[in-house]
PDB file of N, CA and C in Angstrom:
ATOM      1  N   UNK A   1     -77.922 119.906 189.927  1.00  0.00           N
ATOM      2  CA  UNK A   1     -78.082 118.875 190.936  1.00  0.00           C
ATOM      3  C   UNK A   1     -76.790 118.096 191.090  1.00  0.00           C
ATOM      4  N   UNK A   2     -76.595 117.526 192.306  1.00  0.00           N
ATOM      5  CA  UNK A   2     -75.540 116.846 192.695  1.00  0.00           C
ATOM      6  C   UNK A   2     -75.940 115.622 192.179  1.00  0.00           C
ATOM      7  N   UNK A   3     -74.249 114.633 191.370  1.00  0.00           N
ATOM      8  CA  UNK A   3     -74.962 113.450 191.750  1.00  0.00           C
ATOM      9  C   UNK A   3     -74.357 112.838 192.768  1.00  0.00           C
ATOM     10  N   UNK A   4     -75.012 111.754 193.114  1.00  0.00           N
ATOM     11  CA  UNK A   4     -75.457 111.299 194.448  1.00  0.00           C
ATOM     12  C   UNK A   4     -74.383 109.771 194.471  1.00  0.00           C
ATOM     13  N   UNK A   5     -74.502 109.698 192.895  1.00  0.00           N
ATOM     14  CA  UNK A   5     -73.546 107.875 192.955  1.00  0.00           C
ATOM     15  C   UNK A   5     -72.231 108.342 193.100  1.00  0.00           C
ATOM     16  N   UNK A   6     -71.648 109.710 192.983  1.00  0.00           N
ATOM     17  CA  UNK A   6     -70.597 109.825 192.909  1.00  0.00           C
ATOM     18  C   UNK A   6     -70.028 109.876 194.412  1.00  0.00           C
ATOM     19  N   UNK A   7     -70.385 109.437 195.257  1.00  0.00           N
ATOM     20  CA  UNK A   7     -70.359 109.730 196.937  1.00  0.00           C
ATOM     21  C   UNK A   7     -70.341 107.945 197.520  1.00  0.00           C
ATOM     22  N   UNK A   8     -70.989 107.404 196.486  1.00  0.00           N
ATOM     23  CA  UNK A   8     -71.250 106.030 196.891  1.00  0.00           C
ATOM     24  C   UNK A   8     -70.550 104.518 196.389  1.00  0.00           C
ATOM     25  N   UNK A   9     -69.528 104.937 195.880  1.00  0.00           N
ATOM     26  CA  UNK A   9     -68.552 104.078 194.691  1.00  0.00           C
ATOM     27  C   UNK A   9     -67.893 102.769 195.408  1.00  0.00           C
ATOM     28  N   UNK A  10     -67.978 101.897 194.510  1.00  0.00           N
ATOM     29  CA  UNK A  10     -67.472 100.847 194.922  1.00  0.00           C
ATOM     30  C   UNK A  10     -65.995 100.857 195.705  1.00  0.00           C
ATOM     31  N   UNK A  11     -65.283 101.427 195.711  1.00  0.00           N
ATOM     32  CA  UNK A  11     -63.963 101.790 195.974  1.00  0.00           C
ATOM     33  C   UNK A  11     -64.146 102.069 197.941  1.00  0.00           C
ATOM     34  N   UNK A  12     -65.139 102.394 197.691  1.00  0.00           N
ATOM     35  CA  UNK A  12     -65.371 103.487 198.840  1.00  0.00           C
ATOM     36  C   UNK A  12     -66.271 102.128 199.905  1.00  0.00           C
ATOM     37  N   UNK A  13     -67.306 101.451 198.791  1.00  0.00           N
ATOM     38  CA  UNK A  13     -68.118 100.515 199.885  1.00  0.00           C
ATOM     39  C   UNK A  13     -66.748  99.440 200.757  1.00  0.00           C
ATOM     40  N   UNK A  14     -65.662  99.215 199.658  1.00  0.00           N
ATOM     41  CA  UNK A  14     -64.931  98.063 199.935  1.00  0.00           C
ATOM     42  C   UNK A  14     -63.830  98.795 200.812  1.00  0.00           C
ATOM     43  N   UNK A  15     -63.695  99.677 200.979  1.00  0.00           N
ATOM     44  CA  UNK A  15     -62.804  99.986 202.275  1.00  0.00           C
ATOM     45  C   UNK A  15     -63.755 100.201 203.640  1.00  0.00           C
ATOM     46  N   UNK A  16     -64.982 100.282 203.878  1.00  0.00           N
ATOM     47  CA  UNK A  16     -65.890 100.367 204.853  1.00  0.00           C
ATOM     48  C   UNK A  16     -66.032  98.552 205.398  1.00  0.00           C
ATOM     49  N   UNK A  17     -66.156  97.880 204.239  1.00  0.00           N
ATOM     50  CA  UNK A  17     -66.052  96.327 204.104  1.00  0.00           C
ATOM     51  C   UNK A  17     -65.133  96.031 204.868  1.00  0.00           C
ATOM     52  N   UNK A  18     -64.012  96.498 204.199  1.00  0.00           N
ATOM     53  CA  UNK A  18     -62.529  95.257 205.146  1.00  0.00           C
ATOM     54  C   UNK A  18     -62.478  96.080 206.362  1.00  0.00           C
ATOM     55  N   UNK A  19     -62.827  97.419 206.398  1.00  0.00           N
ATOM     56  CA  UNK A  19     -62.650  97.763 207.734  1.00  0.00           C
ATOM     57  C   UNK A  19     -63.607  97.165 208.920  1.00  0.00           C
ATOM     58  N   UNK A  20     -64.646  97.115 208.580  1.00  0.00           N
ATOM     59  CA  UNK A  20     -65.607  96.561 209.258  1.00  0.00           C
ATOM     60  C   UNK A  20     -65.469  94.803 209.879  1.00  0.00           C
ATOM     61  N   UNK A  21     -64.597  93.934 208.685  1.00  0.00           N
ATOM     62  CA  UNK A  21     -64.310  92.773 209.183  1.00  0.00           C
ATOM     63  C   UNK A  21     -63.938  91.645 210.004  1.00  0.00           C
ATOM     64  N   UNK A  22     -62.675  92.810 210.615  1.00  0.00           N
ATOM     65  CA  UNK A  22     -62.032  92.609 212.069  1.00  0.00           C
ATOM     66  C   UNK A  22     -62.678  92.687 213.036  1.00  0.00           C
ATOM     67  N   UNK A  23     -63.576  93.805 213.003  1.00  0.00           N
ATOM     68  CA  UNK A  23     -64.366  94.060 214.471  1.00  0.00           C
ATOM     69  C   UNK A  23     -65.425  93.326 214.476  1.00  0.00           C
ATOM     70  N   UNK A  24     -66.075  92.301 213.174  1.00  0.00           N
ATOM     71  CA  UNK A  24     -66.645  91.354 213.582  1.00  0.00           C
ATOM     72  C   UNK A  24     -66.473  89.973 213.889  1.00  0.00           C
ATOM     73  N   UNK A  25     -64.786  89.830 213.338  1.00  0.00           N
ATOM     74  CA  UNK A  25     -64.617  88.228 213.745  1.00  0.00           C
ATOM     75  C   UNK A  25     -64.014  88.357 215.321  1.00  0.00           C
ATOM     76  N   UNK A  26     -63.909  89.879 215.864  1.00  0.00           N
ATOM     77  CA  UNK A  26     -63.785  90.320 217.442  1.00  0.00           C
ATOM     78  C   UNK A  26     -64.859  89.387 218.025  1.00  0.00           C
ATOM     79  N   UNK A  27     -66.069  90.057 217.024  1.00  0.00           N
ATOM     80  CA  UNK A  27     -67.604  90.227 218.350  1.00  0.00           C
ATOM     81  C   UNK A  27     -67.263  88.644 218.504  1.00  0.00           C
ATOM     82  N   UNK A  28     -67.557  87.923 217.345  1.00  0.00           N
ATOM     83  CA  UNK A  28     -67.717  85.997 216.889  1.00  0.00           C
ATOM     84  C   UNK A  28     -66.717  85.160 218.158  1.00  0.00           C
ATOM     85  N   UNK A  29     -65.664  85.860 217.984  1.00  0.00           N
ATOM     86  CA  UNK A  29     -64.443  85.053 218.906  1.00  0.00           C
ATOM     87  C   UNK A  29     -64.963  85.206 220.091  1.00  0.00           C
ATOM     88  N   UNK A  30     -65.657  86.775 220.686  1.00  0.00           N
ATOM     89  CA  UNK A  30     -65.775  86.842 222.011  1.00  0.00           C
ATOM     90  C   UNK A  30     -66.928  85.990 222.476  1.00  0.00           C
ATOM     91  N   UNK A  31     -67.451  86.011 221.939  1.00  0.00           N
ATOM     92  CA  UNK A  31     -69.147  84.797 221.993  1.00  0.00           C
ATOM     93  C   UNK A  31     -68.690  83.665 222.049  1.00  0.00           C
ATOM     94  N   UNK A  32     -67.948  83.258 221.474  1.00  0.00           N
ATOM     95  CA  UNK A  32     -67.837  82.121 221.709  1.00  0.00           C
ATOM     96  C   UNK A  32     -66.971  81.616 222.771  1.00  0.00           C
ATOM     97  N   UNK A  33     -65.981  82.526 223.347  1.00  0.00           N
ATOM     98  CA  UNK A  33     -65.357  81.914 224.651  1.00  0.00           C
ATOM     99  C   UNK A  33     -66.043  82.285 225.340  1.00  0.00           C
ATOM    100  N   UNK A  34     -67.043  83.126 225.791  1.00  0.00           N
ATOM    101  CA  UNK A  34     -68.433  82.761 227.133  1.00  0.00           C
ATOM    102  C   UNK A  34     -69.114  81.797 226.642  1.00  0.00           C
ATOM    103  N   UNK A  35     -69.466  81.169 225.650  1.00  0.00           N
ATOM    104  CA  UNK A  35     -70.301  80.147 225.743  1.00  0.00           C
ATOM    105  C   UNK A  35     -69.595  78.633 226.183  1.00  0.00           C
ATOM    106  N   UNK A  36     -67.939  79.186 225.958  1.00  0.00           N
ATOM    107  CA  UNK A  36     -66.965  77.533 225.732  1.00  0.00           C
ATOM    108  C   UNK A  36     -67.509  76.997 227.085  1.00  0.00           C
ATOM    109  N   UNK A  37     -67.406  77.524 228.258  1.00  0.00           N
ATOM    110  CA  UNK A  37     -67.261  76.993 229.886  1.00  0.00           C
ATOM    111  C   UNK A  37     -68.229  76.037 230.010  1.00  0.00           C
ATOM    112  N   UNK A  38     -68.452  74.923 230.164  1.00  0.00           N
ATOM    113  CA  UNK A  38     -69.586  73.680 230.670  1.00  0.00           C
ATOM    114  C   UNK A  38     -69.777  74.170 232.222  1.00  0.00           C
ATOM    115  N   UNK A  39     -71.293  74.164 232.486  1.00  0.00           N
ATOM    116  CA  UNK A  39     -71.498  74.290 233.677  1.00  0.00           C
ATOM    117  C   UNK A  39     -71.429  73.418 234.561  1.00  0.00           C
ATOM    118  N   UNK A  40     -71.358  73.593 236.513  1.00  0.00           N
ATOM    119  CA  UNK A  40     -70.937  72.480 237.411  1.00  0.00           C
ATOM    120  C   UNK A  40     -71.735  71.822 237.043  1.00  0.00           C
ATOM    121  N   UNK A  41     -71.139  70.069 237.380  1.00  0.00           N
ATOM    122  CA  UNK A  41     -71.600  68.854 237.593  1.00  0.00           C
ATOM    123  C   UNK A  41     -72.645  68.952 238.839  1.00  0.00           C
ATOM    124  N   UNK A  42     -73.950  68.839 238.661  1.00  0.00           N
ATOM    125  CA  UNK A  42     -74.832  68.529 239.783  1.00  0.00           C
ATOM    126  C   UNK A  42     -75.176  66.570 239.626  1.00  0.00           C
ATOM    127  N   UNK A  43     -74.505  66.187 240.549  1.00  0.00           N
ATOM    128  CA  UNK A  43     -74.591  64.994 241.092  1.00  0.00           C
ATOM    129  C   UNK A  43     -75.813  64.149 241.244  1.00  0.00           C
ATOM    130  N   UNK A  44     -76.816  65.060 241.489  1.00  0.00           N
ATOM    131  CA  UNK A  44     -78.255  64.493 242.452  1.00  0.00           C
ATOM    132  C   UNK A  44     -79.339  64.386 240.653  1.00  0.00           C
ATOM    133  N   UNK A  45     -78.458  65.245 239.642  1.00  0.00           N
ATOM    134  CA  UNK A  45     -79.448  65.145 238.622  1.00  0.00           C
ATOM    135  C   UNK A  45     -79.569  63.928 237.890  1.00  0.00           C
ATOM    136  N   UNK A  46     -80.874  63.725 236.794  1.00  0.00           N
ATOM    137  CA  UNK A  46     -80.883  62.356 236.255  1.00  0.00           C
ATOM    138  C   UNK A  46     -81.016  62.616 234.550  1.00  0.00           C
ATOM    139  N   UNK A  47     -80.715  64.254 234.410  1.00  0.00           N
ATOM    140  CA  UNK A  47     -80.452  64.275 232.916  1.00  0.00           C
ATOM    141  C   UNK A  47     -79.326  64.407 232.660  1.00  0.00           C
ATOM    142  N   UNK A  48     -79.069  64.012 231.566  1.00  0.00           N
ATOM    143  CA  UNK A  48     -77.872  64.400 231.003  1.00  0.00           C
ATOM    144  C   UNK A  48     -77.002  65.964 231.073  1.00  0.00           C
ATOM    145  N   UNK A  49     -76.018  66.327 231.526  1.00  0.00           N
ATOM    146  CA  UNK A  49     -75.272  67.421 231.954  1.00  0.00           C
ATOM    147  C   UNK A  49     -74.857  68.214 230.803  1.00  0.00           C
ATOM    148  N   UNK A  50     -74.295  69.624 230.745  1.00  0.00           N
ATOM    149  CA  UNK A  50     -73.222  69.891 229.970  1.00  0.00           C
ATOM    150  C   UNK A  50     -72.033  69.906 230.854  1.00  0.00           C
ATOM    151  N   UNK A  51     -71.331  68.796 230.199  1.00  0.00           N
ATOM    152  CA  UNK A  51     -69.787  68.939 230.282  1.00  0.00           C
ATOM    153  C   UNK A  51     -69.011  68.789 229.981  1.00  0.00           C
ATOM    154  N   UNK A  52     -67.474  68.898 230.199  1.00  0.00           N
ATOM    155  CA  UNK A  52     -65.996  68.487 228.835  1.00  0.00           C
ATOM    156  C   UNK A  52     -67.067  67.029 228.000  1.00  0.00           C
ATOM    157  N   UNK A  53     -66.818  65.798 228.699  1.00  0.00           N
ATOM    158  CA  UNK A  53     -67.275  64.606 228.081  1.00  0.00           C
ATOM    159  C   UNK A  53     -68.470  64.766 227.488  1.00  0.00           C
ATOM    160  N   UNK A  54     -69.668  65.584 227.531  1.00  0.00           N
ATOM    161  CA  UNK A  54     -70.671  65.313 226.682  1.00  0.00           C
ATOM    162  C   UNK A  54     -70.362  66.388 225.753  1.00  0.00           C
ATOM    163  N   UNK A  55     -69.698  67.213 225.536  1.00  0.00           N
ATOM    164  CA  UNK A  55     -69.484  68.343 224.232  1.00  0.00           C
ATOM    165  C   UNK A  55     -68.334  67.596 223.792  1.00  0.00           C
ATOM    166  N   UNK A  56     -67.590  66.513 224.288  1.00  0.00           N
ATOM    167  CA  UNK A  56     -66.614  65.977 223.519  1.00  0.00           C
ATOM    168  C   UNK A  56     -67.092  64.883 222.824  1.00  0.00           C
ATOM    169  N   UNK A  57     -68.399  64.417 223.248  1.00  0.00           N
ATOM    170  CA  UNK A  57     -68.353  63.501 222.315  1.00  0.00           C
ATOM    171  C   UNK A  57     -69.888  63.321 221.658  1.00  0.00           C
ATOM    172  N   UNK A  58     -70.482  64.863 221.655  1.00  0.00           N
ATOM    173  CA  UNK A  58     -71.318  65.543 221.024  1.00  0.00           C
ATOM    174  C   UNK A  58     -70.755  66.493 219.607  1.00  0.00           C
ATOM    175  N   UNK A  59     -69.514  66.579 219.608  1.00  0.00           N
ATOM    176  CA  UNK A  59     -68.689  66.921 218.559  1.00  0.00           C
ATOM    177  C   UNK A  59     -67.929  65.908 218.095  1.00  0.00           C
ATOM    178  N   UNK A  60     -67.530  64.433 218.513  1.00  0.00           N
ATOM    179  CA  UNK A  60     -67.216  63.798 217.906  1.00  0.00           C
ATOM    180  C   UNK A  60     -68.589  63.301 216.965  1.00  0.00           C
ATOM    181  N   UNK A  61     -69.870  63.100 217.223  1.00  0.00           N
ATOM    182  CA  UNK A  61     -71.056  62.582 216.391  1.00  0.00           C
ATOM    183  C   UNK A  61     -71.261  63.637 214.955  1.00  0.00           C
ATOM    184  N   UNK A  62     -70.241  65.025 215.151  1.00  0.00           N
ATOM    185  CA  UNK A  62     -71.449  65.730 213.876  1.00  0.00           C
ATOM    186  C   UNK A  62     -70.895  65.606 212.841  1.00  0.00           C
ATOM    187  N   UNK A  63     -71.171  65.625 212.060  1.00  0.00           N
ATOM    188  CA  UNK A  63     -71.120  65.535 209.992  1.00  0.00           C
ATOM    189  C   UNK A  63     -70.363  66.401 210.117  1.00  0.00           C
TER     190      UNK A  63
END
């Protein structure tokens, strides 16, 4: 019989690891510049908006 751990070695998980790393702080970065844009100012509304000034000073309030 084959063994089977010899195919699966730490050596081997940690180059799949760092390779894999980049292409996820890709996906992270790209998500987050479509979400950066605040949508238009509608004028006629009476809630509160997203825009520069309320994410600016919705990030100045957090811990």
């Amino acid at each position: 019989m084959a063994d089977t751990k010899a195919e699966t070695t730490r050596r081997n998980f940690l180059k799949v690891a760092s390779a894999a790393v980049p292409g996820v702080v890709a996906v992270a970065a790209g998500t987050q510049a479509e979400a950066a844009a605040p949508a238009p100012v509608d004028l006629s509304s009476d809630v509160m908006q997203d825009t520069e000034h309320t994410r600016a000073y919705l990030e100045s309030t957090r811990f």
